[in-house]
C-alpha atoms as a PDB file:
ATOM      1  CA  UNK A   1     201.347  24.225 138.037  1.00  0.00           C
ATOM      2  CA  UNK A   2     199.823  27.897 137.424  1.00  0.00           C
ATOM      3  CA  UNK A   3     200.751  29.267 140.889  1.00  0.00           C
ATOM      4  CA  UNK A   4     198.522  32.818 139.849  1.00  0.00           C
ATOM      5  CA  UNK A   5     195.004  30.340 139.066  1.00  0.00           C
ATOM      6  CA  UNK A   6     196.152  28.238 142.392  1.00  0.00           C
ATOM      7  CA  UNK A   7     196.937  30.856 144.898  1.00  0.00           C
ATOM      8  CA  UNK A   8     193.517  32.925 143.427  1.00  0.00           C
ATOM      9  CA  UNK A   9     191.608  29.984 143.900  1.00  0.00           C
ATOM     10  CA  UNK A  10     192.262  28.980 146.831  1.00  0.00           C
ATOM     11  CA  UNK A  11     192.137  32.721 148.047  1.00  0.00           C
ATOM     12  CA  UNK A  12     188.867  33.887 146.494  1.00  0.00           C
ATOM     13  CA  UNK A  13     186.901  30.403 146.189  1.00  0.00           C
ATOM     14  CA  UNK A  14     187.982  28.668 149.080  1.00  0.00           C
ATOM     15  CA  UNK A  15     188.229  31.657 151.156  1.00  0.00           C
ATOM     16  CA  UNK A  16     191.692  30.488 152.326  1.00  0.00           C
ATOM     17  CA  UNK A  17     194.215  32.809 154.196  1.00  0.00           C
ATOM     18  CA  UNK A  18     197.278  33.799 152.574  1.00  0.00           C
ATOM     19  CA  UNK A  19     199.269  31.944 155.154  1.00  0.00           C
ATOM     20  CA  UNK A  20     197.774  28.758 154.453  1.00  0.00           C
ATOM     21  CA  UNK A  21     198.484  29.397 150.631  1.00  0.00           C
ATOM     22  CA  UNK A  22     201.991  29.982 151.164  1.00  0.00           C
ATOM     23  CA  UNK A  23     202.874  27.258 153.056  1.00  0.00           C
ATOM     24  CA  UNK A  24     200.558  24.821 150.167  1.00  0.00           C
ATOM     25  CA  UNK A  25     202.656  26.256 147.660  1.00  0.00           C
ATOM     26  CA  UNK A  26     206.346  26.475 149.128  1.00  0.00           C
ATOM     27  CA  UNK A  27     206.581  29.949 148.569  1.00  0.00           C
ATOM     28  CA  UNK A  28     206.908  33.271 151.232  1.00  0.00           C
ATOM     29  CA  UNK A  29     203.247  35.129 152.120  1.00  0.00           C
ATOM     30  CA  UNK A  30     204.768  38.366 150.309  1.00  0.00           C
ATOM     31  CA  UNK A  31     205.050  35.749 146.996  1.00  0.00           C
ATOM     32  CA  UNK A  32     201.093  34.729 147.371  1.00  0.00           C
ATOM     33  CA  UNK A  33     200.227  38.984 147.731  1.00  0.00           C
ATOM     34  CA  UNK A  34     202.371  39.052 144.323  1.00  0.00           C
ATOM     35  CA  UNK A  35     200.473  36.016 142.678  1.00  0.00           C
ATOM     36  CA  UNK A  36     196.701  37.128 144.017  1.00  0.00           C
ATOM     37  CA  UNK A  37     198.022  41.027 142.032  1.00  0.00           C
ATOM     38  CA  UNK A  38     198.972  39.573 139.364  1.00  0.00           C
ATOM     39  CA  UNK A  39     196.221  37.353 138.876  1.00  0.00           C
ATOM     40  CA  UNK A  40     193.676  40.493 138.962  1.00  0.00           C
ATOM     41  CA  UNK A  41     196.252  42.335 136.688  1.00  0.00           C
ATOM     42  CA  UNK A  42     196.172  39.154 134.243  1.00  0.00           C
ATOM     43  CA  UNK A  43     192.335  38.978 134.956  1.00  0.00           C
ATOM     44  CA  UNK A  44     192.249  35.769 136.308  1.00  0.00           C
ATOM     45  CA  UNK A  45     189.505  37.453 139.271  1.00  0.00           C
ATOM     46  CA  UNK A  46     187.328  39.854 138.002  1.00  0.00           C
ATOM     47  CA  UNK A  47     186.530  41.781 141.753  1.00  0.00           C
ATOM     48  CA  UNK A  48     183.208  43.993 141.123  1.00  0.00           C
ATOM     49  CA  UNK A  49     181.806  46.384 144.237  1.00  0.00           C
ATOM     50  CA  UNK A  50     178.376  47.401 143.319  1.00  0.00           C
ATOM     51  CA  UNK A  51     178.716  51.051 143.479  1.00  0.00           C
ATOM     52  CA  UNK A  52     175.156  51.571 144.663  1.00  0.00           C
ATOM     53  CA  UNK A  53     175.618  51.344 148.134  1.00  0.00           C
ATOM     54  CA  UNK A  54     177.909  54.523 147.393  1.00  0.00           C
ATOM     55  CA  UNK A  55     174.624  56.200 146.090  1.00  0.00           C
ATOM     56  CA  UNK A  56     172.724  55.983 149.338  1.00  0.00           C
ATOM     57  CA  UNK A  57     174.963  57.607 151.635  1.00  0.00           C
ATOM     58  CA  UNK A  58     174.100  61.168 153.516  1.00  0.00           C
ATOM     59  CA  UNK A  59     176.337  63.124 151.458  1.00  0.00           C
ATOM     60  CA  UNK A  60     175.870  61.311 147.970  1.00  0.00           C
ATOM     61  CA  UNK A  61     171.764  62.276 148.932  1.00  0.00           C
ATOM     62  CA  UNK A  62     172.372  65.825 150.314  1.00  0.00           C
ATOM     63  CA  UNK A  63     174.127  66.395 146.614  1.00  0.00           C
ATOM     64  CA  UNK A  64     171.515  64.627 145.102  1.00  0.00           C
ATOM     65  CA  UNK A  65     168.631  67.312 147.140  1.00  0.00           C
ATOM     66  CA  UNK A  66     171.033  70.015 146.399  1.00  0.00           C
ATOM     67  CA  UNK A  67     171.218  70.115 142.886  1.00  0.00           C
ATOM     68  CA  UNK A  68     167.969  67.943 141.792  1.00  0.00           C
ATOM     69  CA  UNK A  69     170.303  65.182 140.598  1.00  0.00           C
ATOM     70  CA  UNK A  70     168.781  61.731 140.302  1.00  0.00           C
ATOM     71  CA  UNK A  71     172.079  60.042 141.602  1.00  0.00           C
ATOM     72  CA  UNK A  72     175.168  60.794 142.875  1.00  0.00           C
ATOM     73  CA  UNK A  73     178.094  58.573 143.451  1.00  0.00           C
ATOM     74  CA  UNK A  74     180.656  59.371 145.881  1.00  0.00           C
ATOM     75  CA  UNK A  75     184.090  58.087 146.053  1.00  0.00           C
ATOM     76  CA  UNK A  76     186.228  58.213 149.365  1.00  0.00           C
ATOM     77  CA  UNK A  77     190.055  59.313 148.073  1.00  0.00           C
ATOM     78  CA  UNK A  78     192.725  56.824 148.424  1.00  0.00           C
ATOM     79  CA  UNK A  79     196.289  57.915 149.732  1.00  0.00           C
ATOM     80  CA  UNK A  80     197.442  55.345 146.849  1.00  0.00           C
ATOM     81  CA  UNK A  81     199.096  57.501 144.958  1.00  0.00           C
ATOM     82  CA  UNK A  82     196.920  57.058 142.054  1.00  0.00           C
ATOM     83  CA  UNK A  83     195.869  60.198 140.341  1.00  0.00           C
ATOM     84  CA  UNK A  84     192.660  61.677 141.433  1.00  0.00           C
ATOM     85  CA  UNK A  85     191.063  61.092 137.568  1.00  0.00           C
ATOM     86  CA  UNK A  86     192.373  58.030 137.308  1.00  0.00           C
ATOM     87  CA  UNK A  87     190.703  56.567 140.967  1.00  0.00           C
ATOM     88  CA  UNK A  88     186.917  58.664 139.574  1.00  0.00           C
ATOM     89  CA  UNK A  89     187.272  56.826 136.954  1.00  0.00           C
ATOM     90  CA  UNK A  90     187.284  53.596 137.952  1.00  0.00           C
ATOM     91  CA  UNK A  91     184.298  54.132 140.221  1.00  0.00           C
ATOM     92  CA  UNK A  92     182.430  55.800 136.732  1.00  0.00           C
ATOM     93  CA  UNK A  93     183.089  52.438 134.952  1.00  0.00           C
ATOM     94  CA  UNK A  94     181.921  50.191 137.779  1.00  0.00           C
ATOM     95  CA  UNK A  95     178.488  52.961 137.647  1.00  0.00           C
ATOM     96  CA  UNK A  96     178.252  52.496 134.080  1.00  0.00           C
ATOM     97  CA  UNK A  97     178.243  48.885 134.376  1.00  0.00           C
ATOM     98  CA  UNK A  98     175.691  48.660 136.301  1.00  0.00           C
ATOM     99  CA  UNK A  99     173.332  51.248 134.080  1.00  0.00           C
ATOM    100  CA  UNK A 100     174.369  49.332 130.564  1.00  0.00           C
ATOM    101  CA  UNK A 101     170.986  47.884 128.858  1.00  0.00           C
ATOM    102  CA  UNK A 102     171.245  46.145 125.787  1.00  0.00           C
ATOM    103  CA  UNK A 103     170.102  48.545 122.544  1.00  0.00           C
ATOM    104  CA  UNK A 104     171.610  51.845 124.414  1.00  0.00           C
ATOM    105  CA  UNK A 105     173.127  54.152 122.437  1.00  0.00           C
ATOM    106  CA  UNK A 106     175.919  56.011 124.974  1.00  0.00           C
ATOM    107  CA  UNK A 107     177.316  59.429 123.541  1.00  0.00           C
ATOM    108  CA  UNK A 108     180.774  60.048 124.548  1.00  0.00           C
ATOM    109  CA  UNK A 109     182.355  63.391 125.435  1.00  0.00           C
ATOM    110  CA  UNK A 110     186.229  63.089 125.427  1.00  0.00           C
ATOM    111  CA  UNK A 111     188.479  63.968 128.937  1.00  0.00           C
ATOM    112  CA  UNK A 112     190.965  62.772 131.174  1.00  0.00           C
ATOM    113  CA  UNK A 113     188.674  61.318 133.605  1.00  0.00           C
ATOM    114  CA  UNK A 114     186.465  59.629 130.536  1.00  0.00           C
ATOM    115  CA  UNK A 115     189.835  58.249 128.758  1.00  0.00           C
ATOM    116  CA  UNK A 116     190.944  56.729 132.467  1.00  0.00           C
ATOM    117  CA  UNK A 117     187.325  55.423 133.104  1.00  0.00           C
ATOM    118  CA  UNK A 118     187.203  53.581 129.664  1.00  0.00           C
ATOM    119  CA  UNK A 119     190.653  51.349 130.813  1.00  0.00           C
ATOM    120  CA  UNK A 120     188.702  50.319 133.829  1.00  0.00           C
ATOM    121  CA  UNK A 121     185.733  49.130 132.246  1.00  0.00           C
ATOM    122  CA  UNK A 122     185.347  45.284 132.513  1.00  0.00           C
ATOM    123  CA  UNK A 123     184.726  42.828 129.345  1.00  0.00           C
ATOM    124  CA  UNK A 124     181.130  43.417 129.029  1.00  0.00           C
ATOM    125  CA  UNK A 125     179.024  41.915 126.150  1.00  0.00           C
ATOM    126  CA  UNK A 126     175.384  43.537 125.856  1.00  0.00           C
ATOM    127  CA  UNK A 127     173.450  43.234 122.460  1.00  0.00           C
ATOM    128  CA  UNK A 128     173.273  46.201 120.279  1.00  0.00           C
ATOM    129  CA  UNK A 129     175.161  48.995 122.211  1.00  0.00           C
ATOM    130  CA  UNK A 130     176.488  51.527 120.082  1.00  0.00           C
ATOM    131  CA  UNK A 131     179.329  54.497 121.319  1.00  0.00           C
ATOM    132  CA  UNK A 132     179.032  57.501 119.365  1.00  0.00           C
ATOM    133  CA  UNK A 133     181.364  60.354 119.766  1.00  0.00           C
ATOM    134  CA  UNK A 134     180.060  64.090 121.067  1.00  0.00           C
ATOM    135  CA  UNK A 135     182.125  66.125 119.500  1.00  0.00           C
ATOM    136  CA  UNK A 136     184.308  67.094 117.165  1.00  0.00           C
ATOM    137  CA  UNK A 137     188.474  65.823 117.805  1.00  0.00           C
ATOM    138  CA  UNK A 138     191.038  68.034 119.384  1.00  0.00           C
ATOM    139  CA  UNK A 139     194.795  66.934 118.334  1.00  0.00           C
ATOM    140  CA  UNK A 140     196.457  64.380 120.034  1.00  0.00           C
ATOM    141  CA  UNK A 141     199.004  64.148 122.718  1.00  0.00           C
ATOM    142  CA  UNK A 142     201.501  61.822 124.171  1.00  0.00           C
ATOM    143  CA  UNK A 143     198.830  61.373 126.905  1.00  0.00           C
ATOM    144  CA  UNK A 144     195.618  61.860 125.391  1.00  0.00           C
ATOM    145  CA  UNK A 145     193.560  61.191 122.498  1.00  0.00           C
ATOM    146  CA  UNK A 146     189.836  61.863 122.087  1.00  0.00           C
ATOM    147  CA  UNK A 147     189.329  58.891 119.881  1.00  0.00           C
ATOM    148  CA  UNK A 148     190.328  56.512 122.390  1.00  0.00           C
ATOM    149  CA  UNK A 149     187.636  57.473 124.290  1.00  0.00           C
ATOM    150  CA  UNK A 150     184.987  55.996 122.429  1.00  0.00           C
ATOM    151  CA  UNK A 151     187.064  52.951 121.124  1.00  0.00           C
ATOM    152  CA  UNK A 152     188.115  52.088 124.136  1.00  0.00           C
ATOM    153  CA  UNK A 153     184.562  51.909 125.600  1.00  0.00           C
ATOM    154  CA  UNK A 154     183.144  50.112 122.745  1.00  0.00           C
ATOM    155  CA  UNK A 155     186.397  47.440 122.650  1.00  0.00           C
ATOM    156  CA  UNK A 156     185.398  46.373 126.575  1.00  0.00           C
ATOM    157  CA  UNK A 157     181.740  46.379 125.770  1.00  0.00           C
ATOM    158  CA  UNK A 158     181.629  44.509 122.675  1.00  0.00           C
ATOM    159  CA  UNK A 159     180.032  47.358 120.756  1.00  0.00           C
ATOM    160  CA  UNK A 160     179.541  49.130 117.686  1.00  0.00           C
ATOM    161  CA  UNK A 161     182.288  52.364 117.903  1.00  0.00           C
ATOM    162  CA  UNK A 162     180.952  55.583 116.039  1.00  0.00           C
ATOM    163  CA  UNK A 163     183.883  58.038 115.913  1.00  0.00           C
ATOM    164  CA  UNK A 164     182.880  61.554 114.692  1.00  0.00           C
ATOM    165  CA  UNK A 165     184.845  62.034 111.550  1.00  0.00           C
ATOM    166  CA  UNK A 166     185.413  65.988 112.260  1.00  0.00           C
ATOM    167  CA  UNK A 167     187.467  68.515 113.833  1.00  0.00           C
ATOM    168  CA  UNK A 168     186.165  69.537 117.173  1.00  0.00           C
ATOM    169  CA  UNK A 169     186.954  73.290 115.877  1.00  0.00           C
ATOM    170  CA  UNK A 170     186.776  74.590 112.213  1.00  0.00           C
ATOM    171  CA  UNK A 171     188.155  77.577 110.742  1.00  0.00           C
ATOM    172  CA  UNK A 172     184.734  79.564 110.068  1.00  0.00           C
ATOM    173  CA  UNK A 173     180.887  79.268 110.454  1.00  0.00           C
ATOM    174  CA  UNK A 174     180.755  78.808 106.602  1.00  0.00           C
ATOM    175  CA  UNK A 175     182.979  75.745 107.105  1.00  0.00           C
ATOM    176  CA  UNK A 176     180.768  74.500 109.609  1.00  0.00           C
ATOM    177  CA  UNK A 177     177.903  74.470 107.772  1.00  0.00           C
ATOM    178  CA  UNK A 178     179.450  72.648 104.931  1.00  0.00           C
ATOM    179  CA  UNK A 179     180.785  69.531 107.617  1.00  0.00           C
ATOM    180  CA  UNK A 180     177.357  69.813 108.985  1.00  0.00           C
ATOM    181  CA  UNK A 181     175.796  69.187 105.449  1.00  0.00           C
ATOM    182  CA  UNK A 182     178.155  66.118 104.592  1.00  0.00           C
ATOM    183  CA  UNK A 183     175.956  63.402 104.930  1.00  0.00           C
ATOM    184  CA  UNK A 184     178.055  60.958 106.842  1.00  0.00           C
ATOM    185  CA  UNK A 185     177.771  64.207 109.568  1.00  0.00           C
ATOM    186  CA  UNK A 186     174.319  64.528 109.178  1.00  0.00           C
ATOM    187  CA  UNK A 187     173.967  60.958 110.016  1.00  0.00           C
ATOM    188  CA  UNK A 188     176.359  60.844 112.752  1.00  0.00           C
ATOM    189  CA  UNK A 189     174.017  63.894 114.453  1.00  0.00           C
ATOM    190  CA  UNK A 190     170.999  62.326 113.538  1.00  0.00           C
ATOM    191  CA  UNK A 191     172.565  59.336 115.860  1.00  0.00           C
ATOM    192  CA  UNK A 192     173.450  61.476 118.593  1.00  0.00           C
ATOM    193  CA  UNK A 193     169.484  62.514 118.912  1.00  0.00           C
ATOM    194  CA  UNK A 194     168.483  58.655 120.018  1.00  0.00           C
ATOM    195  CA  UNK A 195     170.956  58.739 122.830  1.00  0.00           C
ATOM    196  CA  UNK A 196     169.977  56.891 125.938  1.00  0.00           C
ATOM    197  CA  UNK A 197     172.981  57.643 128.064  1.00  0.00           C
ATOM    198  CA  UNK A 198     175.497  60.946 127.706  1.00  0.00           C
ATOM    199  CA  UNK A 199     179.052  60.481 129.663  1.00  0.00           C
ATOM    200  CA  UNK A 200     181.632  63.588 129.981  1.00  0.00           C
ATOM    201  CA  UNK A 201     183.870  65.077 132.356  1.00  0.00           C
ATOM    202  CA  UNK A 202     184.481  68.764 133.681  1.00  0.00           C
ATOM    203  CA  UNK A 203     187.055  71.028 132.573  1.00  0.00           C
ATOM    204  CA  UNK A 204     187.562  74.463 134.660  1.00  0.00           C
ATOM    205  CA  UNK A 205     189.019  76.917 132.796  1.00  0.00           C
ATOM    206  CA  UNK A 206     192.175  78.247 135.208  1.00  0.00           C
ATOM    207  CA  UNK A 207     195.428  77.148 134.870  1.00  0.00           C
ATOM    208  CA  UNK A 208     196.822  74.983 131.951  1.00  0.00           C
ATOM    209  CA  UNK A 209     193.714  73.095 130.500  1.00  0.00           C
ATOM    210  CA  UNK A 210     193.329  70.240 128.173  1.00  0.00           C
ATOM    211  CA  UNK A 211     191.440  72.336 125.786  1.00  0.00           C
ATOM    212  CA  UNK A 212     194.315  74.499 125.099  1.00  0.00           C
ATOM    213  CA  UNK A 213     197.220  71.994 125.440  1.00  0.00           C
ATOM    214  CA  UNK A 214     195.128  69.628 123.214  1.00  0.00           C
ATOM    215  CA  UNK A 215     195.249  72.238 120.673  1.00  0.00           C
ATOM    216  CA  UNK A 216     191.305  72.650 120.317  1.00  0.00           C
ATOM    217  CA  UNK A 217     191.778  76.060 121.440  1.00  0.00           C
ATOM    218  CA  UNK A 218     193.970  78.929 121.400  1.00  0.00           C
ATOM    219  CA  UNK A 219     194.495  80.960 125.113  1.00  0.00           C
ATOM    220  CA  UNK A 220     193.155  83.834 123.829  1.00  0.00           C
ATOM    221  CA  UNK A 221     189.869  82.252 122.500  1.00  0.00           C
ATOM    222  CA  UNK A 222     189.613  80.207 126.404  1.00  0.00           C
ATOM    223  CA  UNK A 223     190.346  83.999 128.005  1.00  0.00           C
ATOM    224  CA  UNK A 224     187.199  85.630 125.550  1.00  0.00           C
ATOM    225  CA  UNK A 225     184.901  82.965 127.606  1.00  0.00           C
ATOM    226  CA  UNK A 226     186.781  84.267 130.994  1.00  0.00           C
ATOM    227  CA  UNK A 227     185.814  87.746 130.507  1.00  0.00           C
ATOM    228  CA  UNK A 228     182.241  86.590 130.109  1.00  0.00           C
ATOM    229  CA  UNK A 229     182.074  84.935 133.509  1.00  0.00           C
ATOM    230  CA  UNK A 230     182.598  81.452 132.340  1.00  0.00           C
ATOM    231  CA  UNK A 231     183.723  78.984 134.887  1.00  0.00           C
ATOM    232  CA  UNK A 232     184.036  75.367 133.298  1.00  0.00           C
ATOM    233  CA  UNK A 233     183.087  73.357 130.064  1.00  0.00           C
ATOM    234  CA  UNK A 234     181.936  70.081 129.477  1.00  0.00           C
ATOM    235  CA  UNK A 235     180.550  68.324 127.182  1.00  0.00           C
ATOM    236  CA  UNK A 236     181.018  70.688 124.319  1.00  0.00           C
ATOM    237  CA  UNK A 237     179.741  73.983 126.430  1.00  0.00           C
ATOM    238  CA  UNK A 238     180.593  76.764 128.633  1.00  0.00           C
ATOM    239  CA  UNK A 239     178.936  78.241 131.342  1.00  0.00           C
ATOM    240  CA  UNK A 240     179.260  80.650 134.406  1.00  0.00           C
ATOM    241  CA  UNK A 241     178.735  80.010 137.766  1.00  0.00           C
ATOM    242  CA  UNK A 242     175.189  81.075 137.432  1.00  0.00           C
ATOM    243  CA  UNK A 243     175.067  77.899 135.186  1.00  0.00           C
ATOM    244  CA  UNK A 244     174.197  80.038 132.510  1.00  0.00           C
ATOM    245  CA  UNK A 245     175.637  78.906 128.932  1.00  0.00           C
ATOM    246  CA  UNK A 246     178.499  81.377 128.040  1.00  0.00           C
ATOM    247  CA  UNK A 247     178.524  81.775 124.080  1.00  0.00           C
ATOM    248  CA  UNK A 248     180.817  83.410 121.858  1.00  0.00           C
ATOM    249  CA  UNK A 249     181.710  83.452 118.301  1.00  0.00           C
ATOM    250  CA  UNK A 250     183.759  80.161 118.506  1.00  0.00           C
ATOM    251  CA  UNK A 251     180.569  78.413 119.574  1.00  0.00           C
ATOM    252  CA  UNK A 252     179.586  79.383 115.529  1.00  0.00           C
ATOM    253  CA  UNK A 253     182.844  77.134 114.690  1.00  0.00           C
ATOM    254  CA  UNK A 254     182.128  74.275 117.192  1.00  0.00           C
ATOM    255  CA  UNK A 255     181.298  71.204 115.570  1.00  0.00           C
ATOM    256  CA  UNK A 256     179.173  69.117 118.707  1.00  0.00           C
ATOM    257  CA  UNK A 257     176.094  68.262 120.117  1.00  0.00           C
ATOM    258  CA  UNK A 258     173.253  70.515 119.902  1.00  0.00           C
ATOM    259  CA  UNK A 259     172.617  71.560 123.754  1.00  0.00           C
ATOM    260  CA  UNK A 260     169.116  70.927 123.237  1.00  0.00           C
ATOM    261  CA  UNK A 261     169.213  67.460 122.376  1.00  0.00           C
ATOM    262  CA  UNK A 262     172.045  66.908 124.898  1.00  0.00           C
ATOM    263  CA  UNK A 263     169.455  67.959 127.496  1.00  0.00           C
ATOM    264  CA  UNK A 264     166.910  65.491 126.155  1.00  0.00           C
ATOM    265  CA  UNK A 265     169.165  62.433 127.152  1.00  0.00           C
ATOM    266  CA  UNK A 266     167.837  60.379 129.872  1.00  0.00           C
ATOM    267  CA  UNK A 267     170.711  59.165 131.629  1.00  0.00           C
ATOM    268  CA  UNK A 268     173.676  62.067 131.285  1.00  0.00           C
ATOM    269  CA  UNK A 269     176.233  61.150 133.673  1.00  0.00           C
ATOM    270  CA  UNK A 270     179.161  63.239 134.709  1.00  0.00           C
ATOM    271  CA  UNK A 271     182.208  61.911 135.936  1.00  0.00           C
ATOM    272  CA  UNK A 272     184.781  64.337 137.482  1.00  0.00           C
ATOM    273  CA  UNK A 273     186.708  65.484 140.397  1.00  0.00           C
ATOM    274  CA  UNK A 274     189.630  66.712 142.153  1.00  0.00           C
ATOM    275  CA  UNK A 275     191.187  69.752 143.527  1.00  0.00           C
ATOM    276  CA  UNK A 276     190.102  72.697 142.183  1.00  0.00           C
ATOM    277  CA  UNK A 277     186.586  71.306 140.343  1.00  0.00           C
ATOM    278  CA  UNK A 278     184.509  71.952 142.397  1.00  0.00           C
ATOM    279  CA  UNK A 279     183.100  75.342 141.362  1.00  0.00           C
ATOM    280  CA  UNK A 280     183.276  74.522 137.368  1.00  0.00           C
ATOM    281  CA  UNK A 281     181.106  70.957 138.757  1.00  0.00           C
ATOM    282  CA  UNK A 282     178.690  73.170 141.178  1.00  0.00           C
ATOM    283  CA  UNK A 283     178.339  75.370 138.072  1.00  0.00           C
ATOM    284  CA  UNK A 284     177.677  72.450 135.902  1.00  0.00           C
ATOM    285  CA  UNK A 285     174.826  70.968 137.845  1.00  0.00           C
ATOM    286  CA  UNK A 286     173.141  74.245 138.137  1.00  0.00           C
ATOM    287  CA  UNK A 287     173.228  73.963 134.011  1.00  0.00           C
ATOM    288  CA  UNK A 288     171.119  71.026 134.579  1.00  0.00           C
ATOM    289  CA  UNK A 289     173.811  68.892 132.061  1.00  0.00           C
ATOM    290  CA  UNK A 290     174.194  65.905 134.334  1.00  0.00           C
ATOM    291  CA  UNK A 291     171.517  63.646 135.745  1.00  0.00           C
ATOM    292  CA  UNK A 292     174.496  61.236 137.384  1.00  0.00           C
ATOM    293  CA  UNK A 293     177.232  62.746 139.568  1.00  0.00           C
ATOM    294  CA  UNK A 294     180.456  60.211 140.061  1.00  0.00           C
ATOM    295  CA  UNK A 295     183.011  62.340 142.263  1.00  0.00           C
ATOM    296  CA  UNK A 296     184.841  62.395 145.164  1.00  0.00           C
ATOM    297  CA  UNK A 297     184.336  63.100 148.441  1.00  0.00           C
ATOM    298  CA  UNK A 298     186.307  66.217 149.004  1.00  0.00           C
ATOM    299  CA  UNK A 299     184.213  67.512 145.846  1.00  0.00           C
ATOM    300  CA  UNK A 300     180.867  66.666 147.839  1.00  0.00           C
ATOM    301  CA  UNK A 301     182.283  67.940 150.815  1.00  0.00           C
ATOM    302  CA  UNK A 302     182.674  71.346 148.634  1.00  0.00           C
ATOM    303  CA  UNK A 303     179.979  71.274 147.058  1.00  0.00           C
ATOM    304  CA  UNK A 304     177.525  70.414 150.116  1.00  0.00           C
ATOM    305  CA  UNK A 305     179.489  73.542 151.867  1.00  0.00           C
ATOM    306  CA  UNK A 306     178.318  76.192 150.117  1.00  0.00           C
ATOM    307  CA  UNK A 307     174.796  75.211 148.779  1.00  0.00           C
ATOM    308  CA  UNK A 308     173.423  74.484 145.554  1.00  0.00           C
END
């Protein structure tokens, strides 16, 4: 017999206890734990929390008054072990789940907390959803690769995947203008303006960063938007705490979104959190780029602190 389809059916549909499974099966109570694991990592169960209950808590509204968000999702931290991008992200693909419509056309900007939420969507099949990449690609590491961001959203969701066929960063506003003139770009932007949902992360600018160990940008082009005040990017832009867009002249060789028809997405939903994000998120929702919030709750916690 298939002990993993037994033990989960007995466990999920009969709502019998893992005692009573053992002894059915002639096997020890840690064995059934094993079975009912590996039957959700073989997707046998499919377990789904509806995350809007986590959208009508105090703090998840007090962010949501803050900042003049329409929602905010708010994840309690596990001790797990799990990373903290990894556990957002989860919570972002059970959110996105629930806001999928059929026709939507989902932009995707790449990150770490994107990439994890995109392995934790579930099998999904919705009529005539389309993911379309943001911007431009930034090499690839061992770890990370911006592609995978969009494939692996539109593999779970059974939908059409529209990779942007361009360097994130080109050598010179000339070049620019000749990608942007290419008409399989044009195209691609033309796209990006019918967007019904945006999805991105937040990168502060301290420390080691993606953006410079991804290769889409040098230190000393990250440190130019420093000395301006800059706090965080996402999405394809800077901006200071102020949420004020920070500009300089590698903006002219950024191949992305315009920020106006970014802004003119309905649904733009940020996913990120973590130790150290919450000022580069704070300054982010003061840009008025996100409509959704999915974080955690030592980032609420932070940002609730000191105001909006």
């Amino acid at each position: 017999m298939d002990e993993v389809l037994w033990a989960a059916w007995m466990y999920y549909e009969q709502g019998q206890k893992q005692e009573f499974i053992a002894d059915q099966l002639g096997i020890s109570r840690a064995s059934v734990f094993n079975l009912l694991q590996k039957a959700r990592d073989e997707r046998v169960v499919n377990i789904s929390i509806d995350p809007t209950r986590m959208s009508q808590a105090v703090l998840s509204n007090r962010i949501k008054d803050l900042y003049s968000i329409d929602t905010c999702y708010v994840l309690p931290l596990s001790t797990s072990g799990d990373p903290v991008h990894d556990q957002i992200g989860r919570l972002g693909a059970r959110v996105l789940e629930q806001l999928l419509r059929p026709g939507d056309t989902i932009g995707v900007a790449w990150g770490r907390t994107v990439l994890a939420m995109s392995q934790h969507l579930q099998n999904l099949n919705l009529p005539n959803v389309t993911i379309a990449q943001v911007t431009g690609s930034s090499a690839a590491t061992f770890a990370f690769s911006p592609p995978l961001c969009t494939s692996n959203i539109a593999e779970r969701l059974n939908a059409r995947c529209v990779n942007l066929h361009a360097p994130g960063i080109v050598s010179s506003p000339d070049v620019k203008k000749i990608f942007m003139a290419e008409p399989s770009i044009r195209t691609h932007f033309a796209l990006l303006s019918q967007c019904t949902k945006l999805l991105f992360g937040v990168t502060p600018i301290v420390g080691r960063t993606l953006l410079v160990e991804g290769e889409f940008m040098t230190e000393e082009e990250l440190q130019s938007y420093r000395d301006l005040g800059a706090v965080g990017f996402a999405s394809g832009y800077f901006y200071d705490r102020a949420g004020q867009i920070v500009r300089t002249e590698f903006d002219n060789r950024h191949i992305t979104m315009p920020l106006e028809e970014l802004r003119q997405v309905p649904e733009r939903i940020c996913v990120g959190g973590g130790p150290g994000k919450a000022e580069s998120i704070r300054a982010m929702l003061r840009a008025k780029l996100a409509t959704i919030l999915v974080t955690d709750d030592r980032t609420a916690m932070e940002l609730v602190s000191e105001g909006g």
